[in-house]
C-alpha atoms as a PDB file:
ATOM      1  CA  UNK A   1     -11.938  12.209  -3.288  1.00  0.00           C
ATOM      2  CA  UNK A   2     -12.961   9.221  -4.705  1.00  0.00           C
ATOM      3  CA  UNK A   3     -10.578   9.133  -7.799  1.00  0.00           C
ATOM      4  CA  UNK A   4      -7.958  10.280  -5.539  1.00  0.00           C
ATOM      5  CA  UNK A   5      -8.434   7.197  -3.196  1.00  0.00           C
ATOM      6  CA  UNK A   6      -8.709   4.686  -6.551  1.00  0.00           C
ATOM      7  CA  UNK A   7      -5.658   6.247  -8.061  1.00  0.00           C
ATOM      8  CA  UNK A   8      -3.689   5.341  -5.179  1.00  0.00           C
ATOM      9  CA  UNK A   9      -4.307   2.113  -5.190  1.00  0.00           C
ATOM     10  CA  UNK A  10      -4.502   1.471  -8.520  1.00  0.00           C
ATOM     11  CA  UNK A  11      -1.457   2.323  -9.093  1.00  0.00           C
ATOM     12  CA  UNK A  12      -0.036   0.233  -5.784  1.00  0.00           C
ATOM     13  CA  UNK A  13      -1.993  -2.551  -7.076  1.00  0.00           C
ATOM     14  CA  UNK A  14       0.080  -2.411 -10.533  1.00  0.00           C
ATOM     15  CA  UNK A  15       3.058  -1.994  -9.129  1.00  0.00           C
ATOM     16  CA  UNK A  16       3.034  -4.070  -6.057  1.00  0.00           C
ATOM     17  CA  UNK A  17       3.689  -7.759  -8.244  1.00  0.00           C
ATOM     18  CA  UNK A  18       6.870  -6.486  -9.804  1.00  0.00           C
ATOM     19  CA  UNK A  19       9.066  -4.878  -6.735  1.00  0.00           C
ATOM     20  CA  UNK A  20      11.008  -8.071  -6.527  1.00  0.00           C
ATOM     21  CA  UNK A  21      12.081  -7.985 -10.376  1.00  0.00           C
ATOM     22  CA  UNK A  22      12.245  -4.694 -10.652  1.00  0.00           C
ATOM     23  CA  UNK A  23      14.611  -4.485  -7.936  1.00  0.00           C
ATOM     24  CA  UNK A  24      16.779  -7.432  -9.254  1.00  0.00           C
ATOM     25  CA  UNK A  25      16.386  -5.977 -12.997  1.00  0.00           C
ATOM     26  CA  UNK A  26      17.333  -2.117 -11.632  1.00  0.00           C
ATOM     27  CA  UNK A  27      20.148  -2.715  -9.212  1.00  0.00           C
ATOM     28  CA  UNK A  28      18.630  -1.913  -5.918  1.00  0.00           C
ATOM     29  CA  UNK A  29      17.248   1.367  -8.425  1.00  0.00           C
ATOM     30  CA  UNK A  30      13.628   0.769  -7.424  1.00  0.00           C
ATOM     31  CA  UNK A  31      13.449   3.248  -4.636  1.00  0.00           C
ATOM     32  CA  UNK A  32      14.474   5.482  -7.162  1.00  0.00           C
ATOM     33  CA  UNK A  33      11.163   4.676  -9.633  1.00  0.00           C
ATOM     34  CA  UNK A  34       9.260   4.699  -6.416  1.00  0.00           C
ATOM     35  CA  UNK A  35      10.090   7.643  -5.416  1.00  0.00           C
ATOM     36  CA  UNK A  36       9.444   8.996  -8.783  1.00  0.00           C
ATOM     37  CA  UNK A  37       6.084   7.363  -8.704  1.00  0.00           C
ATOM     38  CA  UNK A  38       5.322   8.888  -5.237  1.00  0.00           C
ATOM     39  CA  UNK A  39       6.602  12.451  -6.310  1.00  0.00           C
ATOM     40  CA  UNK A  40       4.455  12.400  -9.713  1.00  0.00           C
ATOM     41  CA  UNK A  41       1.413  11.340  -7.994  1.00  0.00           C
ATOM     42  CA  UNK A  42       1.874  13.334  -5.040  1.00  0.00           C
ATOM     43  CA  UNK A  43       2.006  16.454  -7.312  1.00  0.00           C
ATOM     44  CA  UNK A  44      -0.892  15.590  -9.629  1.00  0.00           C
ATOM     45  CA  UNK A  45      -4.046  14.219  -6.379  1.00  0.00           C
ATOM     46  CA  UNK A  46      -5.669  17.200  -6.120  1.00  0.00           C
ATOM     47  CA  UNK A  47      -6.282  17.187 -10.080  1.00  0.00           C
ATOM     48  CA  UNK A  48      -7.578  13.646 -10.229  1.00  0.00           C
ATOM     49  CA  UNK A  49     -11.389  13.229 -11.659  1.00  0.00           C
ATOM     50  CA  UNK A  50     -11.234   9.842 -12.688  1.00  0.00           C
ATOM     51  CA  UNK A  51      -9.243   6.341 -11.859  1.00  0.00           C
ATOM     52  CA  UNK A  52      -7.575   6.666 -15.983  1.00  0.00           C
ATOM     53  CA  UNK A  53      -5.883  10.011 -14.648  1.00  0.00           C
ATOM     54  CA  UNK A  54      -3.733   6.929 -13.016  1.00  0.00           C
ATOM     55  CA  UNK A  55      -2.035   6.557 -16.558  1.00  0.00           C
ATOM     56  CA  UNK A  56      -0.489   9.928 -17.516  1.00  0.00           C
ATOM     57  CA  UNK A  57       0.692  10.124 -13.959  1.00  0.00           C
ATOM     58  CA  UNK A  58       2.349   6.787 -14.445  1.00  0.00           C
ATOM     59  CA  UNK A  59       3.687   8.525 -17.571  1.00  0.00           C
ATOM     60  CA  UNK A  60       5.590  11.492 -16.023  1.00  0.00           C
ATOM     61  CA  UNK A  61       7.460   8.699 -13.779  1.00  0.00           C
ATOM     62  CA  UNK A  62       8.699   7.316 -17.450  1.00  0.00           C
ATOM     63  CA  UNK A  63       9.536  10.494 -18.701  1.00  0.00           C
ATOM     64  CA  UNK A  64      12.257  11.118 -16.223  1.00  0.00           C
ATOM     65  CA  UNK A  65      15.093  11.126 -17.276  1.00  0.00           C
ATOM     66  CA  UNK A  66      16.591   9.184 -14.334  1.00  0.00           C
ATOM     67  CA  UNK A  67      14.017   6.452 -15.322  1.00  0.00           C
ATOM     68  CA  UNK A  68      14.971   6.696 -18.548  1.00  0.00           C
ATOM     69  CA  UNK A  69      18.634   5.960 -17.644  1.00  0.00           C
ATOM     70  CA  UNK A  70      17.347   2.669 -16.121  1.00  0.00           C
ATOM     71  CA  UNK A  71      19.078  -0.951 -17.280  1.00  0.00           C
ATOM     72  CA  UNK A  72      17.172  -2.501 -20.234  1.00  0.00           C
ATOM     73  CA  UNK A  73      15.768  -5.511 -18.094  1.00  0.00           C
ATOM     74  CA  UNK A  74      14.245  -2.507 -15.397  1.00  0.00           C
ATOM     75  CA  UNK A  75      12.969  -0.635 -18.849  1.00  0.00           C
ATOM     76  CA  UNK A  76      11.326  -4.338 -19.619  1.00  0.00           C
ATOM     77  CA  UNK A  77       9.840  -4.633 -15.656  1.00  0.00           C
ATOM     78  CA  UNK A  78       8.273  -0.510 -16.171  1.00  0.00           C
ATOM     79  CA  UNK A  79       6.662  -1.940 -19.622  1.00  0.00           C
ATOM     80  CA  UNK A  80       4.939  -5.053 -17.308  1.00  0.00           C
ATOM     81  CA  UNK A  81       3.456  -2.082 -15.031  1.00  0.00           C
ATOM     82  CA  UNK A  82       2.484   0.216 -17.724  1.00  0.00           C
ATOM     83  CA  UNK A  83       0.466  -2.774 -19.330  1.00  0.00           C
ATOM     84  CA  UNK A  84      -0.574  -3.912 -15.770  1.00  0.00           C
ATOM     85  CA  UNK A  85      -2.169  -0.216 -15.421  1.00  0.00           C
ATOM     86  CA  UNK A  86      -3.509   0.131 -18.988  1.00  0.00           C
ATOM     87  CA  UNK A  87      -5.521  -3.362 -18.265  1.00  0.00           C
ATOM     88  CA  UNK A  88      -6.818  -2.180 -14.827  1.00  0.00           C
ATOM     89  CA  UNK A  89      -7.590   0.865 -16.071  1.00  0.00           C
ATOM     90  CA  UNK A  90      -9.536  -0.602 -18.619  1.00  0.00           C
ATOM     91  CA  UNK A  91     -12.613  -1.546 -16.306  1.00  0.00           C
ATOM     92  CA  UNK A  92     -13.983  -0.495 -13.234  1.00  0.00           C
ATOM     93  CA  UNK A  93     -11.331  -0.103 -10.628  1.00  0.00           C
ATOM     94  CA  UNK A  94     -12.598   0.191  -6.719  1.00  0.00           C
ATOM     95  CA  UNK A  95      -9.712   0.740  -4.210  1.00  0.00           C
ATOM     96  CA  UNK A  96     -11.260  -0.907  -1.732  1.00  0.00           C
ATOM     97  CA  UNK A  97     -10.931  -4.333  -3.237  1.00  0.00           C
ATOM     98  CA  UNK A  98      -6.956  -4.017  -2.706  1.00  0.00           C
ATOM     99  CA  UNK A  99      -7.541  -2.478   0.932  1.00  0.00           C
ATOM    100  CA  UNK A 100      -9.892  -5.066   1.884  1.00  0.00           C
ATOM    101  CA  UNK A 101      -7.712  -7.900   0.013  1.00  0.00           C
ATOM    102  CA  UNK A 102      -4.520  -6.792   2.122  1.00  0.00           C
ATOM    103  CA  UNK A 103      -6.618  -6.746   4.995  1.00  0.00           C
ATOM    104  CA  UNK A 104      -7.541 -10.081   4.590  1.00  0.00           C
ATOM    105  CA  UNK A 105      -3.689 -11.074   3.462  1.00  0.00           C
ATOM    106  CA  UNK A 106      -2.662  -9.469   7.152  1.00  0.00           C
ATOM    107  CA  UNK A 107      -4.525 -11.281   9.266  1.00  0.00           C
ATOM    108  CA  UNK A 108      -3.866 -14.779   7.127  1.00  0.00           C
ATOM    109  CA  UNK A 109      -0.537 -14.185   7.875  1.00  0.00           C
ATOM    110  CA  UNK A 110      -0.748 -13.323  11.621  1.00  0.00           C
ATOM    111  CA  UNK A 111      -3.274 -16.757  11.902  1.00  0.00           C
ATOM    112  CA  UNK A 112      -0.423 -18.636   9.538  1.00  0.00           C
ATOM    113  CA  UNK A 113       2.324 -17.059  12.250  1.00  0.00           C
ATOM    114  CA  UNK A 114       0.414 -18.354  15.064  1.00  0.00           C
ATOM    115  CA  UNK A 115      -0.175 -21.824  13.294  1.00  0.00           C
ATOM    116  CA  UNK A 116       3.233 -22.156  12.585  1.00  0.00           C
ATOM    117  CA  UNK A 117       4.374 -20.353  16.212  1.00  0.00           C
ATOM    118  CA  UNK A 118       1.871 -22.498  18.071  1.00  0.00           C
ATOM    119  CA  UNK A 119       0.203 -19.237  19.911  1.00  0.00           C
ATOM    120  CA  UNK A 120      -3.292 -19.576  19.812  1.00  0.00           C
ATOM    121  CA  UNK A 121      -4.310 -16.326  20.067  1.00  0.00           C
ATOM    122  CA  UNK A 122      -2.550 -15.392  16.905  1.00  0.00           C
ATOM    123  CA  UNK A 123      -4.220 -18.415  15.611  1.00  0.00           C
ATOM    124  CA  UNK A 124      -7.921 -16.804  16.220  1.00  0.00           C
ATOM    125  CA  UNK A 125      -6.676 -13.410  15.490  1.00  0.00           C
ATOM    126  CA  UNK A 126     -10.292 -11.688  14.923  1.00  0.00           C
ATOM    127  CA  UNK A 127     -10.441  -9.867  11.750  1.00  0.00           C
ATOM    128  CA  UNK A 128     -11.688  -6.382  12.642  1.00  0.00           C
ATOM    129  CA  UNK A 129     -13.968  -3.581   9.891  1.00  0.00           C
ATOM    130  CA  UNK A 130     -11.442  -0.656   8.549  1.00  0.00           C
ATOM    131  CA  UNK A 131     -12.731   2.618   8.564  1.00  0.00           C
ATOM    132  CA  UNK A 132     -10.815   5.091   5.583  1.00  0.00           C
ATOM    133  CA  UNK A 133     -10.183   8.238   6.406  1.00  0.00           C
ATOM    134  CA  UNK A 134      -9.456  11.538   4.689  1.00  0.00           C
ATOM    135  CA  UNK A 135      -6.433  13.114   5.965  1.00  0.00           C
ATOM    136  CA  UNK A 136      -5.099  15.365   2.600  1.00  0.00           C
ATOM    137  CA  UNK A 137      -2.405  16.892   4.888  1.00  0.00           C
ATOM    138  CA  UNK A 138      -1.042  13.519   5.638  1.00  0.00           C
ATOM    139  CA  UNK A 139      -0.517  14.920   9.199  1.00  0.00           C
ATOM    140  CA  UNK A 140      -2.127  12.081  10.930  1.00  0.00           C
ATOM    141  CA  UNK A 141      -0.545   8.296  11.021  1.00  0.00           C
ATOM    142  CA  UNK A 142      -1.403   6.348   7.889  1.00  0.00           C
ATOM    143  CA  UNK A 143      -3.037   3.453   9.857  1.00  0.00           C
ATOM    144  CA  UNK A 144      -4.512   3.464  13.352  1.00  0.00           C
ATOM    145  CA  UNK A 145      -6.388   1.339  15.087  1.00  0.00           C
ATOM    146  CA  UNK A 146      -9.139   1.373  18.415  1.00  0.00           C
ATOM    147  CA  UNK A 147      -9.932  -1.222  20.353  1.00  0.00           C
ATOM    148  CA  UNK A 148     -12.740   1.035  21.874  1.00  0.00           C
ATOM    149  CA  UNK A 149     -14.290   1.178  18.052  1.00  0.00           C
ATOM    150  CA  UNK A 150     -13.073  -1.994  17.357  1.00  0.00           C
ATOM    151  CA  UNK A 151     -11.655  -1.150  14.135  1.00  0.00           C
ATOM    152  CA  UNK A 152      -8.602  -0.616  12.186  1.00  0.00           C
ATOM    153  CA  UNK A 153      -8.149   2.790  10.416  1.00  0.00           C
ATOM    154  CA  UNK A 154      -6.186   4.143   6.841  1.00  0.00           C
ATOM    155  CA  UNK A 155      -6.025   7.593   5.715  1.00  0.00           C
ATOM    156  CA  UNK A 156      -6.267   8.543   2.041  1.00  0.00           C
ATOM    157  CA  UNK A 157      -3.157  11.357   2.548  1.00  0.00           C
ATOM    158  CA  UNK A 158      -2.231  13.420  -0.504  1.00  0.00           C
ATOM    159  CA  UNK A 159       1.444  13.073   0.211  1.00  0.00           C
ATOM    160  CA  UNK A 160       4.437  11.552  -1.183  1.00  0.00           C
ATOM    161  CA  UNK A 161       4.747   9.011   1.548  1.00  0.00           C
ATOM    162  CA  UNK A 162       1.222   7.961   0.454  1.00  0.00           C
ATOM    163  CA  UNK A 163       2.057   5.174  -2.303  1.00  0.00           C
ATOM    164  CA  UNK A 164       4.754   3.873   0.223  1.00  0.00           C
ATOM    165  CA  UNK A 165       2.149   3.042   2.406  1.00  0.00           C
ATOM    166  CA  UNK A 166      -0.185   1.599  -0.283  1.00  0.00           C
ATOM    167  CA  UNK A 167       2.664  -0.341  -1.980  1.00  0.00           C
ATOM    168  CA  UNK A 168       2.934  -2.661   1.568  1.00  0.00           C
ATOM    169  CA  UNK A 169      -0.661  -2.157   2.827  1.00  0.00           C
ATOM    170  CA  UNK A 170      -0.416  -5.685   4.405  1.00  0.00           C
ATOM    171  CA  UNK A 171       1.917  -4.837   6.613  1.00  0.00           C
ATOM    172  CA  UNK A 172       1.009  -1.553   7.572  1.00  0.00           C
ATOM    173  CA  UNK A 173      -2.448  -3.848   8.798  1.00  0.00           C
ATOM    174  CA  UNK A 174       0.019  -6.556  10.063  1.00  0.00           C
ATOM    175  CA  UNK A 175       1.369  -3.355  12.411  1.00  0.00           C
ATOM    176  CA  UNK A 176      -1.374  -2.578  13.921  1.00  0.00           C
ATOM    177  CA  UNK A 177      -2.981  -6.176  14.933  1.00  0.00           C
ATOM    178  CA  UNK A 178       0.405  -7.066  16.152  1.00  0.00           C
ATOM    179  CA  UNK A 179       1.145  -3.910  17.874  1.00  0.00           C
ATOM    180  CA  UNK A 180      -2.657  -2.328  18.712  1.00  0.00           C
ATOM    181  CA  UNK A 181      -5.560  -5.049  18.535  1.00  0.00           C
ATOM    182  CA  UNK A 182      -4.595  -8.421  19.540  1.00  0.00           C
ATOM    183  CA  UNK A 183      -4.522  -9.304  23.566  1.00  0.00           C
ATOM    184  CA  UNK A 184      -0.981  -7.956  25.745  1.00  0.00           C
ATOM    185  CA  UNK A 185       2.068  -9.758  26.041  1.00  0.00           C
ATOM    186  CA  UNK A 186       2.320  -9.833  29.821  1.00  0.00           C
ATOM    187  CA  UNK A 187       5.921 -10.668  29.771  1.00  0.00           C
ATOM    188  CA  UNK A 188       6.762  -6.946  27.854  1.00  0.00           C
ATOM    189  CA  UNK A 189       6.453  -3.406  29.433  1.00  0.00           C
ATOM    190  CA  UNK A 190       2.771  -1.520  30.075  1.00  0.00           C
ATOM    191  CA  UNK A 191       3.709  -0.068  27.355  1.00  0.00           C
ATOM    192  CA  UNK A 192       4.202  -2.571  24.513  1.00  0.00           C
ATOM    193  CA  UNK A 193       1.022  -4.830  22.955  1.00  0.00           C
ATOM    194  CA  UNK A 194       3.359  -7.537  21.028  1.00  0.00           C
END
């Protein structure tokens, strides 16, 4: 469970930095590596032991053949992650540091919102523990949150939809302070927070 969890988001955390280029470089073709990506490591979690099974997983995505049809300047952006991975790889990796890192890049940016929104609650948005989950069947929401725990929640899933939600961790977390944890808008419905 724990390689699975690492492999995640090591490989989020490698390919993360380039979306932008690689979506300039590929012609709007990143979903298509993504999806790749999510479809490779989908089919290979329940045979992870360690964090380096991370690099012939990122293999099989460059062995298809769609990926292989990519532009030159996409081919140069999938060489940046490949080296990206081969460096983290390299020494110990702990998923937690990018979960707790986009954590703390959330609620930075819901404090920067309220600084530059002048609503002070937003300001002193309270930054709350996260409690991970193991959800293999991916049947349960990737993030939750309680304000009766008083904690924000992300499942390890062993789905395809998985990496998605580990590519934009931030603002899965930005989701649920906005929409779960921080005090009612009085001026929306019972049944909206934000």
């Amino acid at each position: 469970m724990r390689a699975q969890f690492d492999v995640l988001l090591i490989l989020a955390e490698c390919i993360a930095p380039s979306l932008a280029t690689l979506s300039l470089a590929s012609s709007g073709d990143w979903q298509t590596v993504i999806g790749v990506a999510a479809d490779a490591l989908a089919s290979q979690t329940l045979q992870v032991k360690s964090v380096s099974n991370a690099i012939p997983i990122w293999n099989r995505v460059l062995l298809d053949l769609g990926i292989a049809n990519l532009t030159l300047a996409a081919k140069s952006v999938l060489d940046t992650i490949t080296q990206r991975l081969a460096n983290e790889v390299s020494v110990p990796f702990q998923g937690e540091k990018r979960l707790v890192r986009m954590h703390h890049t959330a609620v930075d940016w819901i404090r920067g919102l309220g600084v530059r929104r002048n609503i002070s609650v937003l300001q002193a948005a309270k930054e709350y523990p996260i409690r991970v989950h193991y959800n293999p069947d991916g049947n349960d929401y990737c993030a939750s949150s309680s304000l009766f725990a008083n904690e924000i929640g992300w499942n390890l899933q062993l789905v395809q939809r998985a990496l998605y939600g580990a590519l934009i961790l931030d603002m899965l977390f930005e989701h649920e302070y906005l929409s779960h944890m921080l005090p009612r808008n009085d001026y929306l419905s019972r049944d909206r927070r934000g």
